[in-house]
Protein backbone atom coordinates (compact mmCIF):
# COMPACT_ATOMS: atom_id res chain seq x y z
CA UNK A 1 9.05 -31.61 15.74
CA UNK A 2 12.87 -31.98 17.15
CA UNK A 3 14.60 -29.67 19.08
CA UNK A 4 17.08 -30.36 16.76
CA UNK A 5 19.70 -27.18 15.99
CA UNK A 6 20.16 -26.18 12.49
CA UNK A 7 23.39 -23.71 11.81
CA UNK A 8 23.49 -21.51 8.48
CA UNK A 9 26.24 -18.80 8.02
CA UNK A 10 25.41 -15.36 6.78
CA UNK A 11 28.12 -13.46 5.56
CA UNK A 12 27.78 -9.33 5.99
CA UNK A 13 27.84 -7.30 3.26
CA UNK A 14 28.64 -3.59 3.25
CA UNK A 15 25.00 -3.20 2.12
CA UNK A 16 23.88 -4.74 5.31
CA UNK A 17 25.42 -2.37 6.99
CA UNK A 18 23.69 1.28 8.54
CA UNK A 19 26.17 4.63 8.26
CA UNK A 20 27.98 2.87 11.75
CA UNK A 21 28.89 -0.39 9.66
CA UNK A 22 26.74 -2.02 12.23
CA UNK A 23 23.92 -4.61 10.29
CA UNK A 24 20.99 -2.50 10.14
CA UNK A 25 18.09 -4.24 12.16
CA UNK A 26 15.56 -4.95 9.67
CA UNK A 27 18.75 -7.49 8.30
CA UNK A 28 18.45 -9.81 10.47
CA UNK A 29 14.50 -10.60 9.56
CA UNK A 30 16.23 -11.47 6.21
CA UNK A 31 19.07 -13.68 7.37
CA UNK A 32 16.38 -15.59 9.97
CA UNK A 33 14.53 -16.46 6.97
CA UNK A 34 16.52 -17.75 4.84
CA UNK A 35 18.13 -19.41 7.95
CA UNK A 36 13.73 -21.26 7.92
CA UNK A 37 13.99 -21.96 4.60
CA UNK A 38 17.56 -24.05 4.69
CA UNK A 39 16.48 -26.09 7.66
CA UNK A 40 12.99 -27.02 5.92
CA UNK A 41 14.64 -27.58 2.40
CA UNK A 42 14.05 -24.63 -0.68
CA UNK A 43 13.02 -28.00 -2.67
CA UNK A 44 10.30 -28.88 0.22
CA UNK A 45 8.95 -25.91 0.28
CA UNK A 46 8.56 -25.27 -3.77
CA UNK A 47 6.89 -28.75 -3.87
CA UNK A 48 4.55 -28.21 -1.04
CA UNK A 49 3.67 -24.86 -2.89
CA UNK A 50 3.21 -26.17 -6.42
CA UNK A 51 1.36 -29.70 -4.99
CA UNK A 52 -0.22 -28.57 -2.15
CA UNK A 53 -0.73 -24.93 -2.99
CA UNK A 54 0.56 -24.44 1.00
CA UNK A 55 3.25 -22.06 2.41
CA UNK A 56 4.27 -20.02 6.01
CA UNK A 57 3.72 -16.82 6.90
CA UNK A 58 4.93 -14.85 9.64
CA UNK A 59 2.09 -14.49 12.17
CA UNK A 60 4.80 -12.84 15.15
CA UNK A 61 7.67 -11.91 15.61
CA UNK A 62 9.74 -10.83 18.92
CA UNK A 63 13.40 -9.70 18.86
CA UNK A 64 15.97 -8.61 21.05
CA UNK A 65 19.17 -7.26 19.91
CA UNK A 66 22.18 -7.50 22.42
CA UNK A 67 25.51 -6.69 20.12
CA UNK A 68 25.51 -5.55 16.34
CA UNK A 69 27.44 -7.63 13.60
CA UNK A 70 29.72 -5.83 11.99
CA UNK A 71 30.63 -5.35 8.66
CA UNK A 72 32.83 -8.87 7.40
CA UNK A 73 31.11 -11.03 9.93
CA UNK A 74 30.27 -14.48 9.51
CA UNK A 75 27.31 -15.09 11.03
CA UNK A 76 26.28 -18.39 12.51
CA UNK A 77 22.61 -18.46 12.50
CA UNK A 78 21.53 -20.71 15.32
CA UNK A 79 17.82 -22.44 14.56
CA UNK A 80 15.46 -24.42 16.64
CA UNK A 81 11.74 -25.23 15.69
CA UNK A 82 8.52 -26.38 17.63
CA UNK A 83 5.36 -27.11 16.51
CA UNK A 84 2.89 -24.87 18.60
CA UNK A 85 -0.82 -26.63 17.94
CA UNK A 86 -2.57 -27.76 14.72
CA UNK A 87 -1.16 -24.49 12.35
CA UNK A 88 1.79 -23.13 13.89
CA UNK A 89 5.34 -23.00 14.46
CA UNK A 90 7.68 -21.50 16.77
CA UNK A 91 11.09 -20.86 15.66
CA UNK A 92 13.86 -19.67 18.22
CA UNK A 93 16.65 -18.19 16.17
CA UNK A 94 19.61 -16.63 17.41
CA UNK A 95 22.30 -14.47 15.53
CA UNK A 96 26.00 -15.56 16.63
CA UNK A 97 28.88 -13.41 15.57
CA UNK A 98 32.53 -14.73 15.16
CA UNK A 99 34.09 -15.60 19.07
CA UNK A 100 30.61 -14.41 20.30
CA UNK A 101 30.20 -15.11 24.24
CA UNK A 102 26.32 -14.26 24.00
CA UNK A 103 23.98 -14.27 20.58
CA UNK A 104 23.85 -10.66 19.00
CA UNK A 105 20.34 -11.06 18.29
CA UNK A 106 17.48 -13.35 19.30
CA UNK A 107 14.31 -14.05 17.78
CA UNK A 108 11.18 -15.77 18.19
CA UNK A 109 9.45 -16.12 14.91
CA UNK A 110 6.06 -17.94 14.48
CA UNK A 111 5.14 -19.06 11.40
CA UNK A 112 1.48 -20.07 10.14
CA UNK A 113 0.63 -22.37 7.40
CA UNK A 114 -1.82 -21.25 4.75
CA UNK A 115 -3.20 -22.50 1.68
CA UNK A 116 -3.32 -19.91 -1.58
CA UNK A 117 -6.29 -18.49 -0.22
CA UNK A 118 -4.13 -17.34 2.91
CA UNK A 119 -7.11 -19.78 4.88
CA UNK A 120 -5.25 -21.50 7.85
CA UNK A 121 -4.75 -25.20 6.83
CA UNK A 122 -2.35 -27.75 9.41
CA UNK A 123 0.84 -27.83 9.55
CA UNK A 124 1.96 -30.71 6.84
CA UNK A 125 4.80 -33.39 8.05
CA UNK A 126 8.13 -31.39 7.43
CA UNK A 127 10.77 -34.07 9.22
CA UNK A 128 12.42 -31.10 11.32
């Protein structure tokens, strides 16, 4: 797989928000994967699921965060991916707020692909 960056903007919602109108943490685990599923394609993934009977599941996940988004943000979700062996993938997502010098929050996600069964199957061709 590329090293190719993907970019998907998250908009905060009051609702993200924790009692400080900072995004609460657990947030950002949502707007990562959503950030996943635009760069492989909602469409891909329903046919692999439906054909293949395959999908990802989080296997690890390591975050840092540096500077909370605020309430009205735009967030530019930064996304690279890596294929790590036969049934993994490594995805380095970072969380960029509006006129940001450094990434609010990083990420390293890694995703495993399994079959209905949740039995490990390889990684099918994805054209990341």
């Amino acid at each position: 797989m590329s090293k190719k960056q993907f970019h998907f903007t998250v908009r905060v919602y009051y609702e993200d928000t924790d009692h400080s109108g900072v995004v609460y943490h657990a947030n950002y685990l949502k707007y990562f994967e959503r950030a996943r599923e635009h760069a492989i394609g909602p469409d891909k993934l329903v046919r692999l699921w439906e054909t293949e009977g395959l999908g990802f599941a989080v296997y690890k996940a390591d975050m840092g965060f540096f500077e909370g988004a605020r309430f009205g943000d735009e967030l530019d979700i930064r996304t690279t991916v890596e294929k790590d062996g036969e049934y993994r993938t490594v995805w380095h997502q970072e969380a960029w707020r509006p006129r940001g010098k450094k990434p609010a929050v990083k990420a390293e996600i890694q995703l495993v692909c399994i079959d209905r069964n949740k039995k490990l199957r390889p990684i099918p061709f994805l054209n990341l």
